[in-house]
PDB file of N, CA and C in Angstrom:
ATOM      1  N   UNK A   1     239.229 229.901  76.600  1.00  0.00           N
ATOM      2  CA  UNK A   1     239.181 231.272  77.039  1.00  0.00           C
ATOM      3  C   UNK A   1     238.197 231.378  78.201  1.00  0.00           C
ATOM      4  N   UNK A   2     238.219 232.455  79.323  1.00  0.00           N
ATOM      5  CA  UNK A   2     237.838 232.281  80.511  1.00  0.00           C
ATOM      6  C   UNK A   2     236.385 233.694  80.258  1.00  0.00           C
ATOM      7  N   UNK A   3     235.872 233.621  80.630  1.00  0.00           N
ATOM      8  CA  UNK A   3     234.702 234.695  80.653  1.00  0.00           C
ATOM      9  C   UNK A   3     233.545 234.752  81.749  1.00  0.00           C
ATOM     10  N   UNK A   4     234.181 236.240  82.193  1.00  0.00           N
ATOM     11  CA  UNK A   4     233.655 236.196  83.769  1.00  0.00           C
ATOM     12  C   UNK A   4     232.133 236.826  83.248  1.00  0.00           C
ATOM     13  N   UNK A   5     231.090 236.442  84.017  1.00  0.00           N
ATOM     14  CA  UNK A   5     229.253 236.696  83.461  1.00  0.00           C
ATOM     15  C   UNK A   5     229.302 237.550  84.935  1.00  0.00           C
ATOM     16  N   UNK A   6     229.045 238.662  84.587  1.00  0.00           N
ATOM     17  CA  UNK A   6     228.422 239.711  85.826  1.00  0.00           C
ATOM     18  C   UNK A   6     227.194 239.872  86.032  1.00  0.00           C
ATOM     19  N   UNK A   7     226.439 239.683  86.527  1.00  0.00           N
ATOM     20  CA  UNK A   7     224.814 239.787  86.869  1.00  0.00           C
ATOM     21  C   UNK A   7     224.717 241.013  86.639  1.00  0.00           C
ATOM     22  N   UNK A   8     223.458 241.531  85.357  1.00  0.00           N
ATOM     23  CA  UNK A   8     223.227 242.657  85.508  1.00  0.00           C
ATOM     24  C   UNK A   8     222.832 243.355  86.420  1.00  0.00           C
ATOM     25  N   UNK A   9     222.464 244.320  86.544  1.00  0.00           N
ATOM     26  CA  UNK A   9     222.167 245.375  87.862  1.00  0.00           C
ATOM     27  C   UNK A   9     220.556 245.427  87.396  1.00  0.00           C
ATOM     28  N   UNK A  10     219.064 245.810  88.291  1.00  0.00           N
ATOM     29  CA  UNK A  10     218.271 245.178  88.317  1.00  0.00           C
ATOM     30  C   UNK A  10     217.453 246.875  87.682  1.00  0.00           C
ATOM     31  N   UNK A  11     216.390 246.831  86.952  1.00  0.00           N
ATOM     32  CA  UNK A  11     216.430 248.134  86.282  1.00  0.00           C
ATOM     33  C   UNK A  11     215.424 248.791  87.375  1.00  0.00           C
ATOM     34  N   UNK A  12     215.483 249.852  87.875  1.00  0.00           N
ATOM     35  CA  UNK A  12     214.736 250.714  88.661  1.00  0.00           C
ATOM     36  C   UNK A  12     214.039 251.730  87.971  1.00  0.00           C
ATOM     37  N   UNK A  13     212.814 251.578  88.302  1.00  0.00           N
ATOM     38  CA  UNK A  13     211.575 252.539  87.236  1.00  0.00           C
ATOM     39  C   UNK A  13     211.501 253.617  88.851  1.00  0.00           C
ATOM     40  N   UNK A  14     211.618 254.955  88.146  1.00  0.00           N
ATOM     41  CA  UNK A  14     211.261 255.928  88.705  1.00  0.00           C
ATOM     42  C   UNK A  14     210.102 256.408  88.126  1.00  0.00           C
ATOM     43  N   UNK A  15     209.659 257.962  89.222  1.00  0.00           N
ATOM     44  CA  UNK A  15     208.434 258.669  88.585  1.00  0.00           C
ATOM     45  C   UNK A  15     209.124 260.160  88.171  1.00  0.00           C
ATOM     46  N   UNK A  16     208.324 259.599  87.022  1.00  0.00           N
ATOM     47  CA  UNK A  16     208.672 261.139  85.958  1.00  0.00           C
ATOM     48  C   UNK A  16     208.435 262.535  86.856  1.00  0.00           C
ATOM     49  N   UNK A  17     207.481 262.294  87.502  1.00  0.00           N
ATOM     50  CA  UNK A  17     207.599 264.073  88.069  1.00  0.00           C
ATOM     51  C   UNK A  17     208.505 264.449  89.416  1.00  0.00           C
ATOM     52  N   UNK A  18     208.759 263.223  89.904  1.00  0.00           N
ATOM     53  CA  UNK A  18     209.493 263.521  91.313  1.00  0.00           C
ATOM     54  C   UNK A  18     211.048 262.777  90.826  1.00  0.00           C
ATOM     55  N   UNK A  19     210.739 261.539  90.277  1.00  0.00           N
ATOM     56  CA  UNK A  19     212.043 261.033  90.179  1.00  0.00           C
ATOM     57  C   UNK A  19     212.457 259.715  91.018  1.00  0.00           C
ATOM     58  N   UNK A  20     211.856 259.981  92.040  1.00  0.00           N
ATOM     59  CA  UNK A  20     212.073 258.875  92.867  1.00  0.00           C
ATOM     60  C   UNK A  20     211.471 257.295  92.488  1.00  0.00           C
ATOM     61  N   UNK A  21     211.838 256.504  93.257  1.00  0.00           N
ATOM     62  CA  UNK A  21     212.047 255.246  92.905  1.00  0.00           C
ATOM     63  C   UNK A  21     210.658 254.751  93.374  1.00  0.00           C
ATOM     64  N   UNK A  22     209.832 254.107  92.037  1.00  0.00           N
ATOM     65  CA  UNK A  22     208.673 253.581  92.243  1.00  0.00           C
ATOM     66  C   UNK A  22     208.601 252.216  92.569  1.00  0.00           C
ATOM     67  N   UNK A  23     207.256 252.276  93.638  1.00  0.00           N
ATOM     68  CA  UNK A  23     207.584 250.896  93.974  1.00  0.00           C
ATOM     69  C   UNK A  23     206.324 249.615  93.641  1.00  0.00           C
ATOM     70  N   UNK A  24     205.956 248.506  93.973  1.00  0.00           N
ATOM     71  CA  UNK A  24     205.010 247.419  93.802  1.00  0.00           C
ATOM     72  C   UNK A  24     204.569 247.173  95.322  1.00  0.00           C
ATOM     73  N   UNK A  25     203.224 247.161  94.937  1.00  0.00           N
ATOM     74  CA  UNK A  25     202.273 247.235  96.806  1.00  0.00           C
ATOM     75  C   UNK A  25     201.172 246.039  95.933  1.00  0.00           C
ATOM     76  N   UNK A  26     200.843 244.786  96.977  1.00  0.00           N
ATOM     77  CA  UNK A  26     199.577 244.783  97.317  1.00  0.00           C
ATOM     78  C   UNK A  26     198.586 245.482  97.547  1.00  0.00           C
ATOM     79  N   UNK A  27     197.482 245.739  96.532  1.00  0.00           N
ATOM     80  CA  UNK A  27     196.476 246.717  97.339  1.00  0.00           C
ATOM     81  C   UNK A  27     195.151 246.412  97.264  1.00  0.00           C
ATOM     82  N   UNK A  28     194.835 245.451  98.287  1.00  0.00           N
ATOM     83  CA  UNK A  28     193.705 244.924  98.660  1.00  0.00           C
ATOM     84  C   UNK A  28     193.449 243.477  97.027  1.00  0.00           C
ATOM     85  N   UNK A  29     194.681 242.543  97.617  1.00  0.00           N
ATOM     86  CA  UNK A  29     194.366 241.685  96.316  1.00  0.00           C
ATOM     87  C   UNK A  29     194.760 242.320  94.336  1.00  0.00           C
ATOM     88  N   UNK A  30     195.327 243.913  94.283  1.00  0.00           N
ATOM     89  CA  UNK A  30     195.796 244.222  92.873  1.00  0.00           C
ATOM     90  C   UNK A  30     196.659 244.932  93.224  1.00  0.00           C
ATOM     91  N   UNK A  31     197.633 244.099  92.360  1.00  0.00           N
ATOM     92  CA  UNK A  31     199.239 244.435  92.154  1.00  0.00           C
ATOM     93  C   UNK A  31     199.150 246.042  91.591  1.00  0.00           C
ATOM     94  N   UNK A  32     199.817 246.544  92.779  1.00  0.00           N
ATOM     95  CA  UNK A  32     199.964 248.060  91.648  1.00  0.00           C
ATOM     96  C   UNK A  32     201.405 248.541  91.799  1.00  0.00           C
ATOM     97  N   UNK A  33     201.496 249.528  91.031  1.00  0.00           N
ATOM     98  CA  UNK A  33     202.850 250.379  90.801  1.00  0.00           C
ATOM     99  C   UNK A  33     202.963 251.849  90.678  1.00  0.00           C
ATOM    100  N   UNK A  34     203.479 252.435  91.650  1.00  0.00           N
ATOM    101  CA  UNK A  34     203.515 253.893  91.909  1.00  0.00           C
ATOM    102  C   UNK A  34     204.557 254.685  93.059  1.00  0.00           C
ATOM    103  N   UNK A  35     204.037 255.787  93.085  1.00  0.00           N
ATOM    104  CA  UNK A  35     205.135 256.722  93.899  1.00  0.00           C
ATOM    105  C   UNK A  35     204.276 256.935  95.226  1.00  0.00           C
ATOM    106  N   UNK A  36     205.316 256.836  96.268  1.00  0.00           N
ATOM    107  CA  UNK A  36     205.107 257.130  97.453  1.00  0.00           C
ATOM    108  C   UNK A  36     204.898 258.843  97.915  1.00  0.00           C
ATOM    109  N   UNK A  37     205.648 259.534  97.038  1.00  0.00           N
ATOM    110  CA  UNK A  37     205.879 260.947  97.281  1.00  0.00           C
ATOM    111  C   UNK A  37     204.572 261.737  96.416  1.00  0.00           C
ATOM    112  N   UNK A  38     204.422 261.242  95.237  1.00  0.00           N
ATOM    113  CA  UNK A  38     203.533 261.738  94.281  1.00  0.00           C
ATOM    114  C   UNK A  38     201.973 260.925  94.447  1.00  0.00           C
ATOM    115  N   UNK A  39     201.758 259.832  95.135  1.00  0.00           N
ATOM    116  CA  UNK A  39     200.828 259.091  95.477  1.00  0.00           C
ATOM    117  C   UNK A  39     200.133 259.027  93.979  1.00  0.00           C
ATOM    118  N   UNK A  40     200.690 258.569  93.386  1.00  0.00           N
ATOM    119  CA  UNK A  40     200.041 258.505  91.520  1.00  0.00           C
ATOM    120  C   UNK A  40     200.348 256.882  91.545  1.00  0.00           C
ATOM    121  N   UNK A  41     199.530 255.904  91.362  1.00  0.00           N
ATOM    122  CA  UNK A  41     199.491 254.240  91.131  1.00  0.00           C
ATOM    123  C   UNK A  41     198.659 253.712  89.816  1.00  0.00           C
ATOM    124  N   UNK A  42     199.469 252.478  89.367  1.00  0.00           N
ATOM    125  CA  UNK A  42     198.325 252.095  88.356  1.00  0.00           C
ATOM    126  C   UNK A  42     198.912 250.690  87.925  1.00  0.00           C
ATOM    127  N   UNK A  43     198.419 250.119  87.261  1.00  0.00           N
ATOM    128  CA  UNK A  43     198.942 248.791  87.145  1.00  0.00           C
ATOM    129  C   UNK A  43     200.816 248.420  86.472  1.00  0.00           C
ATOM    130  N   UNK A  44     201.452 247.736  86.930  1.00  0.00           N
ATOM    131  CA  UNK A  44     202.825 247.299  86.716  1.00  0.00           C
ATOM    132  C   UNK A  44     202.619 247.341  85.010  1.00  0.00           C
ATOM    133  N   UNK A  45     203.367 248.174  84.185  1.00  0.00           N
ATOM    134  CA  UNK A  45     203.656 248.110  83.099  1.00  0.00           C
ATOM    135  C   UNK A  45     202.627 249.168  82.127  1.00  0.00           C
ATOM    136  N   UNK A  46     201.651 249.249  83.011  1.00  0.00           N
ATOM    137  CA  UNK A  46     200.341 250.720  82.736  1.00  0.00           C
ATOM    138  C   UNK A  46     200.854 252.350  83.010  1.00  0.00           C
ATOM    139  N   UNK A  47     200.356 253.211  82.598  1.00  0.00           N
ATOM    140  CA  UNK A  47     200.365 254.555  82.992  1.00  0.00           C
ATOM    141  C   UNK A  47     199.652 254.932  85.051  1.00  0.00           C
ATOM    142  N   UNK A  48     200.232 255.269  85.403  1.00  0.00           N
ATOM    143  CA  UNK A  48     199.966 256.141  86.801  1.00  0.00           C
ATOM    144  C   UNK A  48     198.895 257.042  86.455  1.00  0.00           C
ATOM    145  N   UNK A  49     197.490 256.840  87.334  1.00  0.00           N
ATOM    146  CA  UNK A  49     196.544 257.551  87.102  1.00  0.00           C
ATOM    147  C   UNK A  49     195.442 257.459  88.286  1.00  0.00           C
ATOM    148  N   UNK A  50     195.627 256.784  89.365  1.00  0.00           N
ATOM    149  CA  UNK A  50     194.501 256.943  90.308  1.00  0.00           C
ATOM    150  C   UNK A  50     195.644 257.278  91.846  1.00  0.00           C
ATOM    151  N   UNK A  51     195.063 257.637  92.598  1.00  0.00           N
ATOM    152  CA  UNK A  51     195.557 258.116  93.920  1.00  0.00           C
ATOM    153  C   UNK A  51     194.479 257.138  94.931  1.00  0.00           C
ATOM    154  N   UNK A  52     195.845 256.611  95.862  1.00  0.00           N
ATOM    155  CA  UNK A  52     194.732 256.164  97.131  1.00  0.00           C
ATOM    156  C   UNK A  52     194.548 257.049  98.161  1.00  0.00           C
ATOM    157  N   UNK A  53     193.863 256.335  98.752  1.00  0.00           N
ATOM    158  CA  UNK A  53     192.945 257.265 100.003  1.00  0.00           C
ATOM    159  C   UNK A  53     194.303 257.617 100.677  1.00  0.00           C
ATOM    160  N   UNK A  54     193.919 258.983 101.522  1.00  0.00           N
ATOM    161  CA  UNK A  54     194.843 259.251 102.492  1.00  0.00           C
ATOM    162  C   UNK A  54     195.766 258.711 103.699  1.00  0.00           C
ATOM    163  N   UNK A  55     194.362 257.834 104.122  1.00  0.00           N
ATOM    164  CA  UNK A  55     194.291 256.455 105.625  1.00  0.00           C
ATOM    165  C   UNK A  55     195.296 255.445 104.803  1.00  0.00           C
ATOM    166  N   UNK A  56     194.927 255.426 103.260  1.00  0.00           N
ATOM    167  CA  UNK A  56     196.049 254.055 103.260  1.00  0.00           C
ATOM    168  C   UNK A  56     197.412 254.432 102.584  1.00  0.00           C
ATOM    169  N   UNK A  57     197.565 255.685 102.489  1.00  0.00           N
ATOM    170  CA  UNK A  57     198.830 256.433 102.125  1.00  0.00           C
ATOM    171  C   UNK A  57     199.708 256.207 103.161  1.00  0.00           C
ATOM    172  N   UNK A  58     198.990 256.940 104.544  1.00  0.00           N
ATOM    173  CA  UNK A  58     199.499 257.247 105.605  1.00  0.00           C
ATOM    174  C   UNK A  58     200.082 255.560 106.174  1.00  0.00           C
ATOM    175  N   UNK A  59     198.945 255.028 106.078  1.00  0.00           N
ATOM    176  CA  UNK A  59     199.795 253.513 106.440  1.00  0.00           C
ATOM    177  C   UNK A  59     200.292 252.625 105.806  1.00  0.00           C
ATOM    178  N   UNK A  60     200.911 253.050 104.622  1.00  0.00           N
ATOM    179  CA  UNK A  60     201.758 252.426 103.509  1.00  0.00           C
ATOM    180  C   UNK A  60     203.560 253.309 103.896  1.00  0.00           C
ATOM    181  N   UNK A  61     203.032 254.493 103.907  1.00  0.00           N
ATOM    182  CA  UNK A  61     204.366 255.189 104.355  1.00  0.00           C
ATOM    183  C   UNK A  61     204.917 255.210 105.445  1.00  0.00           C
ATOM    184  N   UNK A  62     203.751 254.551 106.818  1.00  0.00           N
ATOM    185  CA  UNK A  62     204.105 253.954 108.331  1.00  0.00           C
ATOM    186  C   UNK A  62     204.989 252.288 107.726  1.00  0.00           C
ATOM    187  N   UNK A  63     203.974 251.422 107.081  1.00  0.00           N
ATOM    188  CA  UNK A  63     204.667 249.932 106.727  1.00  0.00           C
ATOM    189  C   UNK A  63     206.103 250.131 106.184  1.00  0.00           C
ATOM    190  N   UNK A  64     206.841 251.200 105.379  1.00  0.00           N
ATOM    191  CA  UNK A  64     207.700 251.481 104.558  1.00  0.00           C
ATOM    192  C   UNK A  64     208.901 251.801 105.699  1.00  0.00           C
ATOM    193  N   UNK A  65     208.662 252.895 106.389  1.00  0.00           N
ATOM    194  CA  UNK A  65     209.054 253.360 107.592  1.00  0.00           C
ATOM    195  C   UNK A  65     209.710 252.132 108.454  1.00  0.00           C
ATOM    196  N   UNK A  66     208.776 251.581 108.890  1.00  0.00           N
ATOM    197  CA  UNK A  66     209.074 250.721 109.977  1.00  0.00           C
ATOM    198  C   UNK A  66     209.711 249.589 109.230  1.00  0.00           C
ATOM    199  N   UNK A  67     209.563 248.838 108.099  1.00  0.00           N
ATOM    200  CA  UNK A  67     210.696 248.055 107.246  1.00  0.00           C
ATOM    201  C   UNK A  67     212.335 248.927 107.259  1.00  0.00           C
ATOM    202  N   UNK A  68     212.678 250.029 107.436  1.00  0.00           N
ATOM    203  CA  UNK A  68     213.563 250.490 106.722  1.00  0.00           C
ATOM    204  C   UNK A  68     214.508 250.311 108.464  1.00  0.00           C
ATOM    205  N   UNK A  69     213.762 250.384 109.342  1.00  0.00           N
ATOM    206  CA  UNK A  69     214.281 250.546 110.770  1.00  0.00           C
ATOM    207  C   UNK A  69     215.514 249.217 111.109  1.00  0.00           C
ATOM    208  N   UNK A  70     216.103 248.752 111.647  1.00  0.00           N
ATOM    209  CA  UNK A  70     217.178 247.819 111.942  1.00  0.00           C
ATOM    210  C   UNK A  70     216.447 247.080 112.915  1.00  0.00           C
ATOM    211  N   UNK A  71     216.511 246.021 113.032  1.00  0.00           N
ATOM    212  CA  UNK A  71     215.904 245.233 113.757  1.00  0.00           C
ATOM    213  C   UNK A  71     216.077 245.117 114.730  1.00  0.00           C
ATOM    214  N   UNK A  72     215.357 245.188 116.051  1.00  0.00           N
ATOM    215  CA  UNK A  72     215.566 245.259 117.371  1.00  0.00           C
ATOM    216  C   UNK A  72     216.056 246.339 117.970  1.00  0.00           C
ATOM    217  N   UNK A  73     216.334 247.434 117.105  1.00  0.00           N
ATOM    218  CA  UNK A  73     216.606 248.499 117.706  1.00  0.00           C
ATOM    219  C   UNK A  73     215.603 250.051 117.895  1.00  0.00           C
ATOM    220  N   UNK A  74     216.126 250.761 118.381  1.00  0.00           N
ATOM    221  CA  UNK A  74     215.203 251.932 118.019  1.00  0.00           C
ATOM    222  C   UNK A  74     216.112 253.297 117.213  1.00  0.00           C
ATOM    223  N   UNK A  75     214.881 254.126 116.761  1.00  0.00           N
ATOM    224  CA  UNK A  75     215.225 255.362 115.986  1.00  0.00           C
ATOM    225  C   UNK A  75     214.114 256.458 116.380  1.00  0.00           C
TER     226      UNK A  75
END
């Protein structure tokens, strides 16, 4: 008998108050996990409970930005 194996689909953790799709950052040497929109982070598999600074909000959501752009082109 033949049995086709489908790769599951990969599980996406959102944030409870916005919804959106949380993500994993380097941050300065500790792995964290949080929302870009809600700026709430805390360790991968922990509760969301500290906020970073503004300066590195702002240039986490510039690094995010400029990944999402097509390469060699402009927007």
């Amino acid at each position: 008998m033949l049995h086709a194996h489908l790769p599951e689909k990969p599980r996406v953790f959102t944030c409870t108050q916005c919804h959106r799709p949380l993500v994993l950052i380097d941050y300065y040497g500790k792995l964290l996990k949080g929302c870009l929109s809600c700026n709430k982070w805390g360790r991968p598999g922990g509760n969301l409970w500290t906020r970073l600074p503004q300066d590195d909000l702002r240039a986490l959501h510039g690094m995010m930005h400029d990944q999402s752009r097509p390469a060699g082109g402009r927007s």
